[in-house]
N, C-alpha and C. Protein backbone atom coordinates (compact mmCIF):
# COMPACT_ATOMS: atom_id res chain seq x y z
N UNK A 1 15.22 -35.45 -40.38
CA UNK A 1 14.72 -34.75 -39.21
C UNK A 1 15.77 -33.82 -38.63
N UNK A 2 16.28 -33.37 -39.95
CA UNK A 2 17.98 -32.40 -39.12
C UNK A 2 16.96 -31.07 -38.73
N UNK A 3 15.97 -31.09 -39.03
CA UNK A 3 15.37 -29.40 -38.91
C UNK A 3 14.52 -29.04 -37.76
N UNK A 4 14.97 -30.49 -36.78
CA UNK A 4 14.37 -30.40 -35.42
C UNK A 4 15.02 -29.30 -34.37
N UNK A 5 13.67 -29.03 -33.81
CA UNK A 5 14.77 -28.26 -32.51
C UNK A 5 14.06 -28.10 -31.16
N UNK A 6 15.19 -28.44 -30.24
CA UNK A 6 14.67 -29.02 -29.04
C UNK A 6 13.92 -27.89 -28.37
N UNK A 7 12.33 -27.96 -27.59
CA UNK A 7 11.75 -27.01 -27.05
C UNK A 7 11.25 -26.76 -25.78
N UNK A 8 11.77 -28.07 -25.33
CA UNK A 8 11.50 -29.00 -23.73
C UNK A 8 12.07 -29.86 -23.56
N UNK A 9 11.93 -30.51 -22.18
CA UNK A 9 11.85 -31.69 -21.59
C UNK A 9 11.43 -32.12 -20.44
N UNK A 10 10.80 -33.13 -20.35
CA UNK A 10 9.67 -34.03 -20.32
C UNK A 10 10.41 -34.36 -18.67
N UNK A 11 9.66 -33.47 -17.77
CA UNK A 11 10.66 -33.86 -16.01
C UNK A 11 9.62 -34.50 -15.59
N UNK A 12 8.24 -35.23 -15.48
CA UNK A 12 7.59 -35.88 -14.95
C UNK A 12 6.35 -36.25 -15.29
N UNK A 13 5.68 -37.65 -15.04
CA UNK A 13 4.43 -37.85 -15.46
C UNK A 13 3.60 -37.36 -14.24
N UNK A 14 1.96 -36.86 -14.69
CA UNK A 14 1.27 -36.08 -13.90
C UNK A 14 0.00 -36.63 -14.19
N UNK A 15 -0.45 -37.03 -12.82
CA UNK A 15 -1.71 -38.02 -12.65
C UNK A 15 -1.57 -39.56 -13.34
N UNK A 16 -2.41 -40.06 -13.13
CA UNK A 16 -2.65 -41.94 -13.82
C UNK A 16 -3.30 -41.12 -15.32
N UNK A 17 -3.62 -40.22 -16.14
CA UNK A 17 -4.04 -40.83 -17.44
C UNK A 17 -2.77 -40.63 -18.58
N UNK A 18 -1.59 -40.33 -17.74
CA UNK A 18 -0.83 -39.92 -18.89
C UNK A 18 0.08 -39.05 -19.51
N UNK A 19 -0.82 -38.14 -18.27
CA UNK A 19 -0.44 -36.39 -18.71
C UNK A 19 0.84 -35.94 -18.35
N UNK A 20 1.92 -35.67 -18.97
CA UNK A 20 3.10 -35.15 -18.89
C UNK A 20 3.44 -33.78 -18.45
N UNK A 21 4.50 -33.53 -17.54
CA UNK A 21 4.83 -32.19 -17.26
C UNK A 21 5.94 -31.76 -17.82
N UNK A 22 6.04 -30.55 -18.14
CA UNK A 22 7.28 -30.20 -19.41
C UNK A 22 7.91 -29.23 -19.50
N UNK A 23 9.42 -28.92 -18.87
CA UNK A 23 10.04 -27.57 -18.47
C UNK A 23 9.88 -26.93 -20.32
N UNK A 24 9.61 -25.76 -20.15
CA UNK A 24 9.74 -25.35 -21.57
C UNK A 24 10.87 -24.64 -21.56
N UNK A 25 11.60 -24.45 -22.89
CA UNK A 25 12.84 -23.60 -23.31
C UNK A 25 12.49 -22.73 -23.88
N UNK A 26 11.24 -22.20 -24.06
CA UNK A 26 10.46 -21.63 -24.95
C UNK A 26 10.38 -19.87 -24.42
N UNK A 27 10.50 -19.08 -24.81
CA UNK A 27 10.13 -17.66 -24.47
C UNK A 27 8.33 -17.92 -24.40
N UNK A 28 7.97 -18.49 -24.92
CA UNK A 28 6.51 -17.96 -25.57
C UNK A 28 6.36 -19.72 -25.75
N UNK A 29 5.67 -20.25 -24.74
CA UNK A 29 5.35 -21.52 -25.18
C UNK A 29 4.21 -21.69 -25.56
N UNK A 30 3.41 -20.99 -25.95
CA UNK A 30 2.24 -20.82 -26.39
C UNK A 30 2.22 -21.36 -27.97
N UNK A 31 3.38 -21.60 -28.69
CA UNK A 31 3.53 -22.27 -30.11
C UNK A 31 3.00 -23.16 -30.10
N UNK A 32 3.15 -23.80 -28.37
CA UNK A 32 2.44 -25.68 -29.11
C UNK A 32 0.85 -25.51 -28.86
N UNK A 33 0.67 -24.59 -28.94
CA UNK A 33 -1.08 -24.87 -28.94
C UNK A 33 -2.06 -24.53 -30.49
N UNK A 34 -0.31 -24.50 -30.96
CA UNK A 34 -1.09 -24.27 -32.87
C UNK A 34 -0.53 -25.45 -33.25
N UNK A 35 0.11 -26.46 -32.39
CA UNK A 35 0.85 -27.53 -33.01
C UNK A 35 -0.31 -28.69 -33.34
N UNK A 36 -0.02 -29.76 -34.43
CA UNK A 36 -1.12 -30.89 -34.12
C UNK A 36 -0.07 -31.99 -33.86
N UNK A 37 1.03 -31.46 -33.54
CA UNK A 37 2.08 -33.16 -33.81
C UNK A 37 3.78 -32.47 -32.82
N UNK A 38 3.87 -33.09 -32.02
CA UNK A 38 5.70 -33.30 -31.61
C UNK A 38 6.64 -34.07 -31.64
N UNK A 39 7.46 -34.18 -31.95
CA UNK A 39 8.81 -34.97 -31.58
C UNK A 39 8.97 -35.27 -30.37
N UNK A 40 9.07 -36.17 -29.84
CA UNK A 40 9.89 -36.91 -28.47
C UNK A 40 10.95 -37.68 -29.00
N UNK A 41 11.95 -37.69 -28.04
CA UNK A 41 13.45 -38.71 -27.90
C UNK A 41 14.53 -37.88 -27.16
N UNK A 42 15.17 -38.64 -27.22
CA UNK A 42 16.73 -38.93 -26.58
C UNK A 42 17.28 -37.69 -27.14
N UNK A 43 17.22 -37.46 -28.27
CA UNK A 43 17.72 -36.79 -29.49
C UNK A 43 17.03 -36.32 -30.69
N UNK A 44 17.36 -35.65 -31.04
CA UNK A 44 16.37 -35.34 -32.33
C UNK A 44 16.77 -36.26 -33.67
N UNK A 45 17.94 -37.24 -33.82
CA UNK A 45 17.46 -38.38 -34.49
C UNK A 45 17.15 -39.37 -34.33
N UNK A 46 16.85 -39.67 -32.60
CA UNK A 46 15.94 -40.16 -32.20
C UNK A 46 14.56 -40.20 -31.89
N UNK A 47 14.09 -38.78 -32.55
CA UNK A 47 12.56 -38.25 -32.09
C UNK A 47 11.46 -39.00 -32.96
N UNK A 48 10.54 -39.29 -32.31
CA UNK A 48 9.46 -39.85 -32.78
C UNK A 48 8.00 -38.86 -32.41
N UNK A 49 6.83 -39.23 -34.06
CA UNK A 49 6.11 -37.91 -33.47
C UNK A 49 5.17 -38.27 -33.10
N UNK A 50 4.32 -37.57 -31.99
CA UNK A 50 3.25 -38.27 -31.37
C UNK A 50 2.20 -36.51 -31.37
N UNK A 51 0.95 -37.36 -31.43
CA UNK A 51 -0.27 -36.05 -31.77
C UNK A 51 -0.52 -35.77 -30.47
N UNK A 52 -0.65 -34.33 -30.42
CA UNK A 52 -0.94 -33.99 -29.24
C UNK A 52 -2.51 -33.69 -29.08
N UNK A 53 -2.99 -34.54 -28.18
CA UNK A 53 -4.58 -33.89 -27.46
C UNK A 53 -4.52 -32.59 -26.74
N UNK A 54 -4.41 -32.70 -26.14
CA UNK A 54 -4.43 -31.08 -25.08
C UNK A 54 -2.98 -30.55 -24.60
N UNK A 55 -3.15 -28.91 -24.71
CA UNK A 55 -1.89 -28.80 -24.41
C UNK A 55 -2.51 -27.64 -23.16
N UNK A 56 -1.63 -27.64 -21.51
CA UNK A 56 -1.73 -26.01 -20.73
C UNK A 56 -0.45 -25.74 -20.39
N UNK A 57 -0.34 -24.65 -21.03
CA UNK A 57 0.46 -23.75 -20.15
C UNK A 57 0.72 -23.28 -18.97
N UNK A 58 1.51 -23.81 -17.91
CA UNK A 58 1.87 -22.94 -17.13
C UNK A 58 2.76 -22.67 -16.29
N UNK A 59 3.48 -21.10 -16.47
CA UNK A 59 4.65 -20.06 -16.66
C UNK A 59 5.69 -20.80 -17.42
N UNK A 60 6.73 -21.04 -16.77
CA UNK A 60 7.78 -21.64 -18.01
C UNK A 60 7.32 -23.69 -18.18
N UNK A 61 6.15 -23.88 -17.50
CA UNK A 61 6.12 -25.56 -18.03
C UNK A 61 4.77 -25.69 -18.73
N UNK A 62 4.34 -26.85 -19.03
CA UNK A 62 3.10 -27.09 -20.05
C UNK A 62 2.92 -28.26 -19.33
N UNK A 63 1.39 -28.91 -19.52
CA UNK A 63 0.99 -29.76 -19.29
C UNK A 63 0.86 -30.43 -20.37
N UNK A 64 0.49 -31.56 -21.16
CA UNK A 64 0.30 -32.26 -22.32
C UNK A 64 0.07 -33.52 -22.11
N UNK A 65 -1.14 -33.70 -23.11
CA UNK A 65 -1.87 -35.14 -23.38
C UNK A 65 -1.32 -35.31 -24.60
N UNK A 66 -0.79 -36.64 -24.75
CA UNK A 66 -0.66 -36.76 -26.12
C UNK A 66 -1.40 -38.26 -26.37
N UNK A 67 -1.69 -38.35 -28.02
CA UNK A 67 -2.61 -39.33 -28.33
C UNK A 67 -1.93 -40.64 -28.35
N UNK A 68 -2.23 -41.87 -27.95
CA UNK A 68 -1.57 -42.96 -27.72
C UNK A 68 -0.88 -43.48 -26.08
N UNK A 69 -0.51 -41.91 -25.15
CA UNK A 69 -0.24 -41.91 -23.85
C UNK A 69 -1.72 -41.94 -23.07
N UNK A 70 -2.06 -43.63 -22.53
CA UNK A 70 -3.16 -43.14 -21.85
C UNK A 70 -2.99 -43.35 -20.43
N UNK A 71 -2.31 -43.61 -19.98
CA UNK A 71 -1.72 -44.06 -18.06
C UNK A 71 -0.61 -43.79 -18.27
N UNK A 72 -0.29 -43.57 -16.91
CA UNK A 72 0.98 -43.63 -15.63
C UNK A 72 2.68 -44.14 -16.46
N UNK A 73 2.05 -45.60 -16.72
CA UNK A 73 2.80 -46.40 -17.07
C UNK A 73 3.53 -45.68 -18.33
N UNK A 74 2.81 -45.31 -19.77
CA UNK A 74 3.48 -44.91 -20.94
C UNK A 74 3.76 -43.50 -20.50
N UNK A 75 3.35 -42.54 -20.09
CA UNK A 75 4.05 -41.50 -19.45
C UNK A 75 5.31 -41.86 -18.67
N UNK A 76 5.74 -42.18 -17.68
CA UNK A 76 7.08 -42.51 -16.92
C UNK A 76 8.10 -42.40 -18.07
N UNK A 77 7.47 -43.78 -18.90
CA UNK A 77 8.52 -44.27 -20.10
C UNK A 77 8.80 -42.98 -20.30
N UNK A 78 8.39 -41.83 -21.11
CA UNK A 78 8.82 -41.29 -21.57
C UNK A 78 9.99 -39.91 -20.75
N UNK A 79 9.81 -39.82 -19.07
CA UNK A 79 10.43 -39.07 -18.30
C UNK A 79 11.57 -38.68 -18.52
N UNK A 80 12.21 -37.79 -18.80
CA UNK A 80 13.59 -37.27 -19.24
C UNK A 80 13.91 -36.88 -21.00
N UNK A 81 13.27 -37.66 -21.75
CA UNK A 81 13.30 -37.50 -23.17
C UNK A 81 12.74 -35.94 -23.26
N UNK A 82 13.20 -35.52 -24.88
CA UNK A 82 13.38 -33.87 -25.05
C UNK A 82 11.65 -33.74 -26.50
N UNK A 83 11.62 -32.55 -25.92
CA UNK A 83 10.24 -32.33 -27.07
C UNK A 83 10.68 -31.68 -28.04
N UNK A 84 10.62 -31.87 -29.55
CA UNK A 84 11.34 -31.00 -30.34
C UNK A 84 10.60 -30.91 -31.47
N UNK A 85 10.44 -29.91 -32.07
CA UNK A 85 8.97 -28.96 -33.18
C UNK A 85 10.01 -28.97 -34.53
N UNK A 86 9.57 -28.84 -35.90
CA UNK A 86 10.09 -29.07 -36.63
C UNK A 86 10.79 -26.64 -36.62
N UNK A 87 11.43 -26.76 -37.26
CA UNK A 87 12.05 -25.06 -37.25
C UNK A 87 11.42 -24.16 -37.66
N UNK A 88 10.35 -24.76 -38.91
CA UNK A 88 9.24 -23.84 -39.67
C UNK A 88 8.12 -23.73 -38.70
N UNK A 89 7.95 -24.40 -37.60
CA UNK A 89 7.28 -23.93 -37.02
C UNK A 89 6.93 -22.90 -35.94
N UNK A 90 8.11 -22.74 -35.77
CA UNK A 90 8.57 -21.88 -34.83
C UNK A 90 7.93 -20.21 -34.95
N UNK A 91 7.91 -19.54 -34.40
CA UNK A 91 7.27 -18.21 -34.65
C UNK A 91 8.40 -17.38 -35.15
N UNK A 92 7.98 -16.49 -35.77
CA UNK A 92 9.31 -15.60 -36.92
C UNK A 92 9.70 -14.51 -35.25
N UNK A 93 11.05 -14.20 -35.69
CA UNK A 93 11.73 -13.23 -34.26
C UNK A 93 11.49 -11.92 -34.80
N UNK A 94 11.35 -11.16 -34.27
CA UNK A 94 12.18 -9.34 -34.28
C UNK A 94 13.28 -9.17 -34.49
N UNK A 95 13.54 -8.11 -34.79
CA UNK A 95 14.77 -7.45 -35.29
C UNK A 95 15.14 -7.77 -34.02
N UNK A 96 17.06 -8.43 -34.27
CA UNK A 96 17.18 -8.45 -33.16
C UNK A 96 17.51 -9.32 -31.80
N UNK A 97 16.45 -10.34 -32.35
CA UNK A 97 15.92 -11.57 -31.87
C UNK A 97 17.02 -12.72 -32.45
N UNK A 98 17.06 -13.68 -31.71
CA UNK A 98 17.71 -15.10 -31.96
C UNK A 98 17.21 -16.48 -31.10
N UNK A 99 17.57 -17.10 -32.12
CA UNK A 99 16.79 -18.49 -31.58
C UNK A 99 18.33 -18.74 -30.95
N UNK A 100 18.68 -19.74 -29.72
CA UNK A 100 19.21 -20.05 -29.40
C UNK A 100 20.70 -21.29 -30.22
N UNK A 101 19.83 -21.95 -31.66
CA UNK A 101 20.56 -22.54 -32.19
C UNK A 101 21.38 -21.55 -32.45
N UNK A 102 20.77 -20.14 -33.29
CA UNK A 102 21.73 -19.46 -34.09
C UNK A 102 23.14 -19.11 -33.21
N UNK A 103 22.82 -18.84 -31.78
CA UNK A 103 24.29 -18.15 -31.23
C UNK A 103 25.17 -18.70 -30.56
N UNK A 104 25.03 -20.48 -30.87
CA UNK A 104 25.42 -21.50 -30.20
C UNK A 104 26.32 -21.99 -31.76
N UNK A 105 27.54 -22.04 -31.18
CA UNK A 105 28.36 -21.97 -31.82
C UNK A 105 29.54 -20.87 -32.49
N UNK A 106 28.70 -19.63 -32.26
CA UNK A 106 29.18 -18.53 -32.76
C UNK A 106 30.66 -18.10 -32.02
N UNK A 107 31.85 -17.30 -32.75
CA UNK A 107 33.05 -16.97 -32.39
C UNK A 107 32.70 -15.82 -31.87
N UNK A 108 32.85 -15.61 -30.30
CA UNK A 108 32.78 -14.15 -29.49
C UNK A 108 34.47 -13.79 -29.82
N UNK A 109 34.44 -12.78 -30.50
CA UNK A 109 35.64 -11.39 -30.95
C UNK A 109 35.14 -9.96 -30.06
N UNK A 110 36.20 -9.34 -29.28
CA UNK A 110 36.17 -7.98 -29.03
C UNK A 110 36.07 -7.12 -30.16
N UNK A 111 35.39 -5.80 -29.80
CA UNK A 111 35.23 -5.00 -30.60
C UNK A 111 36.79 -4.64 -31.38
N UNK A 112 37.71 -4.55 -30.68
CA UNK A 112 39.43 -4.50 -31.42
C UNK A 112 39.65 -5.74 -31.88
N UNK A 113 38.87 -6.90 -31.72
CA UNK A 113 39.50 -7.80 -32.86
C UNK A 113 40.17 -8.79 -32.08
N UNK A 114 39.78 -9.25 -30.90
CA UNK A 114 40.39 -9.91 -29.89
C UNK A 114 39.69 -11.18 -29.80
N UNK A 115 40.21 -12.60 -30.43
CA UNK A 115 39.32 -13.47 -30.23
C UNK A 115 39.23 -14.10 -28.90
N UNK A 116 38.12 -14.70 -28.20
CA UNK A 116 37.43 -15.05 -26.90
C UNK A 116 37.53 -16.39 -26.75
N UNK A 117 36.81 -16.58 -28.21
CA UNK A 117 36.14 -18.36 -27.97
C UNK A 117 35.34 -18.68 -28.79
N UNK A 118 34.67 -19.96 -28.72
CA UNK A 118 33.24 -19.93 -28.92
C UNK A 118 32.34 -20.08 -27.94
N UNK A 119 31.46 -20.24 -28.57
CA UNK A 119 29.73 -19.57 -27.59
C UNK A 119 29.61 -21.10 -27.38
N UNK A 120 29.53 -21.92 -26.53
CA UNK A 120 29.16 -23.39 -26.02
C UNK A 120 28.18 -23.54 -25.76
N UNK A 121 27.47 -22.73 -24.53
CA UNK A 121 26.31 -23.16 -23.96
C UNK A 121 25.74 -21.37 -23.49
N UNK A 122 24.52 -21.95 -23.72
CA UNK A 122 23.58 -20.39 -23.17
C UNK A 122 22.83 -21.07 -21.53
N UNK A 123 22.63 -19.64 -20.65
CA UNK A 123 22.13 -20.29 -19.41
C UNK A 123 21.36 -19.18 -19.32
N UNK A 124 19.84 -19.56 -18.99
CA UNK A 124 18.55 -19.06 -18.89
C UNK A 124 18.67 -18.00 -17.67
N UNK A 125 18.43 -16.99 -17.26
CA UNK A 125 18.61 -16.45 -16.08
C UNK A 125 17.18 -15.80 -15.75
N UNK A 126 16.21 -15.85 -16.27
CA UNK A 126 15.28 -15.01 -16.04
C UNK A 126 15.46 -13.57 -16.46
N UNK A 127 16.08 -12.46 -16.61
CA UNK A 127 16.23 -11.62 -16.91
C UNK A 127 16.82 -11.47 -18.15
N UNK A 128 18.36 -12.08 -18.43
CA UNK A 128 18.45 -12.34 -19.57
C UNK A 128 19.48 -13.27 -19.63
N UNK A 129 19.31 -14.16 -20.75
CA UNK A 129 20.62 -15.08 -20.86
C UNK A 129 22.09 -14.63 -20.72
N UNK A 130 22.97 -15.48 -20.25
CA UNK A 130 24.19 -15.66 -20.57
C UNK A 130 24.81 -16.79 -21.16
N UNK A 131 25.51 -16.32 -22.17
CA UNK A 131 26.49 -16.60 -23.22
C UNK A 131 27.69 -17.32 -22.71
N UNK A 132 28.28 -18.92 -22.40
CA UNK A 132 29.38 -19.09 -22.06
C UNK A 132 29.73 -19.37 -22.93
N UNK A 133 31.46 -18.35 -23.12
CA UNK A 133 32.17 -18.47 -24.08
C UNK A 133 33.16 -19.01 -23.84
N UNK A 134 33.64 -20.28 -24.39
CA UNK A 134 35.06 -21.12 -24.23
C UNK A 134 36.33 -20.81 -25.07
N UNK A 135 36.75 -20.29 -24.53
CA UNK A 135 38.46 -19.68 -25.20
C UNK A 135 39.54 -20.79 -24.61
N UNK A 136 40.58 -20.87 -25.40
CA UNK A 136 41.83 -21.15 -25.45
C UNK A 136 42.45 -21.40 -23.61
N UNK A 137 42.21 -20.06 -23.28
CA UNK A 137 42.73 -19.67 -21.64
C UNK A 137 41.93 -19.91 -20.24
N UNK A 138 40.51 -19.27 -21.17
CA UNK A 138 39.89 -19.35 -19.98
C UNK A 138 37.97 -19.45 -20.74
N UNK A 139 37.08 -19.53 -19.75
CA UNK A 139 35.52 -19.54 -19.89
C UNK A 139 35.12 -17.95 -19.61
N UNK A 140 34.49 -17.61 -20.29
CA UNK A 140 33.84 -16.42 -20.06
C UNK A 140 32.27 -16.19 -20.17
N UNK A 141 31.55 -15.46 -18.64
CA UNK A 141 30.52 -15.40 -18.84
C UNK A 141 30.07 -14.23 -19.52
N UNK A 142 29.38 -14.55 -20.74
CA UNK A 142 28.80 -13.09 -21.24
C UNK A 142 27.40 -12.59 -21.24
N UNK A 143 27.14 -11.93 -20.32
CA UNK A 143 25.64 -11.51 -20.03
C UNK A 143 24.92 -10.84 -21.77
N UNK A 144 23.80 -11.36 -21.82
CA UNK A 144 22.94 -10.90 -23.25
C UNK A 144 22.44 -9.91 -23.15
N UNK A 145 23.12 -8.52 -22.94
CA UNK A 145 22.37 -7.10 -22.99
C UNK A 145 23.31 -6.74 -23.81
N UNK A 146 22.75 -5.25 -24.13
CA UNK A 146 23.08 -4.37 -24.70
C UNK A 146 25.23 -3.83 -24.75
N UNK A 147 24.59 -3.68 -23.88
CA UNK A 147 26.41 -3.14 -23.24
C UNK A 147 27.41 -4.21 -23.47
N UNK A 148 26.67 -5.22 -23.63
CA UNK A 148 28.09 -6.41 -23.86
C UNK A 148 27.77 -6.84 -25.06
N UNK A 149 26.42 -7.29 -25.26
CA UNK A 149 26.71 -7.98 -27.02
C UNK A 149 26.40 -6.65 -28.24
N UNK A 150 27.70 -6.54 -28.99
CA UNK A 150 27.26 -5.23 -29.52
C UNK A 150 26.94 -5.45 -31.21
N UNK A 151 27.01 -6.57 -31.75
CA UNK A 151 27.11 -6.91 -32.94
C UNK A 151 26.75 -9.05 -33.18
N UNK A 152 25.92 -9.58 -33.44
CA UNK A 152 25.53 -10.59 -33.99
C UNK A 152 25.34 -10.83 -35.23
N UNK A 153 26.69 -11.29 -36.00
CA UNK A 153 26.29 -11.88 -37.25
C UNK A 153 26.01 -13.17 -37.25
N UNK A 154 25.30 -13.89 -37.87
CA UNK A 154 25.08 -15.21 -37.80
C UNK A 154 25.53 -15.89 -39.29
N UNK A 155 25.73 -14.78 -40.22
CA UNK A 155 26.02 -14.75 -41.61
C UNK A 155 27.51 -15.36 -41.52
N UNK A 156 28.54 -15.06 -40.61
CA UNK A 156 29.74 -14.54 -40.73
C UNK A 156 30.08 -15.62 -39.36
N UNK A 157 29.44 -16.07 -38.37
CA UNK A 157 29.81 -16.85 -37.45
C UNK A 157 30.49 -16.12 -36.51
N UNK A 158 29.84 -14.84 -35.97
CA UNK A 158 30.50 -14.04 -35.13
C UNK A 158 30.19 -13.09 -34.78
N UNK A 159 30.12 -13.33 -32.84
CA UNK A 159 29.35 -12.42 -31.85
C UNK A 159 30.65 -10.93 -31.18
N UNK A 160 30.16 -10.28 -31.76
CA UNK A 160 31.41 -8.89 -31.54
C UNK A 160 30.86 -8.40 -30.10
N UNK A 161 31.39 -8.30 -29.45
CA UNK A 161 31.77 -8.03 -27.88
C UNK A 161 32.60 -7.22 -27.18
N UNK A 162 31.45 -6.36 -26.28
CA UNK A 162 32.78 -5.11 -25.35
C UNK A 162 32.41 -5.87 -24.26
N UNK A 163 33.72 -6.25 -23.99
CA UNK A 163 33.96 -6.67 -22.19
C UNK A 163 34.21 -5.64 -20.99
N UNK A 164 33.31 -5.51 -20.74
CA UNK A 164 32.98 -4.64 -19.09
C UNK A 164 33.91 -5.20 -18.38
N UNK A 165 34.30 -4.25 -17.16
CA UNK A 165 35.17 -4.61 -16.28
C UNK A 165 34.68 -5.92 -15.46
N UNK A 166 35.66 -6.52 -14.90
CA UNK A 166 35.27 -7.92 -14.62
C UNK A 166 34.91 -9.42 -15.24
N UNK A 167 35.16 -8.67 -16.14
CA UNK A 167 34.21 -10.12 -17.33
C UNK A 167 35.45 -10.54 -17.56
């Protein structure tokens, strides 16, 4: 199950039959409504898969029935655990585009060849992510536009970067 990847998590049960509420990580959470099956757990080698009955969308959370959750009670249980889709299922990106595994991990280098760090953690902003990059000296936030990320290889393990004043 290494080809899991996390797409939620599970912040509260909603009503007595069951029904789960579910921050999505998702650009487009609209994937799980072609899904017939998810992962829940702790972890993704802890995930176990459970069929989903109904899925709604709505804005960044989902609602979800899944088969076997019928009350209050087996919903709770599951409160805090992560939802995770196998990778092939995922929708193909644009030119351009990255799934969040790919740039997690990656070595941010200046365009002269100046190494930064690595890429640790991404933080959702609504407009567009930022990139925290952990270097040697210091943390750096790197906003995901144009002007700052100028090159993503994922081939090569390395996000090429012009640092704007202040950064």
């Amino acid at each position: 199950m290494n080809d899991l990847i996390n797409i939620g998590k599970i912040i509260k049960s909603s009503g007595l039959k069951g029904r789960l509420k579910v921050l999505s990580y998702m650009e487009s959470p609209g994937t799980l409504e072609s899904l017939e099956e998810i992962y829940i757990g702790a972890t993704k080698q802890s995930a176990i898969p459970f069929r989903i009955a109904t899925v709604r969308i709505k804005n960044k959370s989902m609602l979800l029935d899944l088969e076997g959750v019928k009350d209050a009670v087996a919903s709770n249980a599951l409160v805090g655990f992560h939802l995770f889709v196998p990778s092939g299922r995922l929708d193909k990106l644009q030119d351009n585009e990255y799934y969040w595994r790919d740039i997690l991990g990656l070595e941010a280098v200046t365009e002269d060849g100046q190494r930064l760090g690595r890429i640790e953690r991404i933080i959702p902003t609504g407009g567009n992510d930022v990139y925290v990059c952990a270097g040697s000296e210091r943390e750096i936030l790197l906003p995901a536009i144009e002007d700052v990320i100028k090159l993503v290889d994922i081939e090569r393990g390395v996000l090429i970067v012009r640092l704007l004043e202040g950064l």
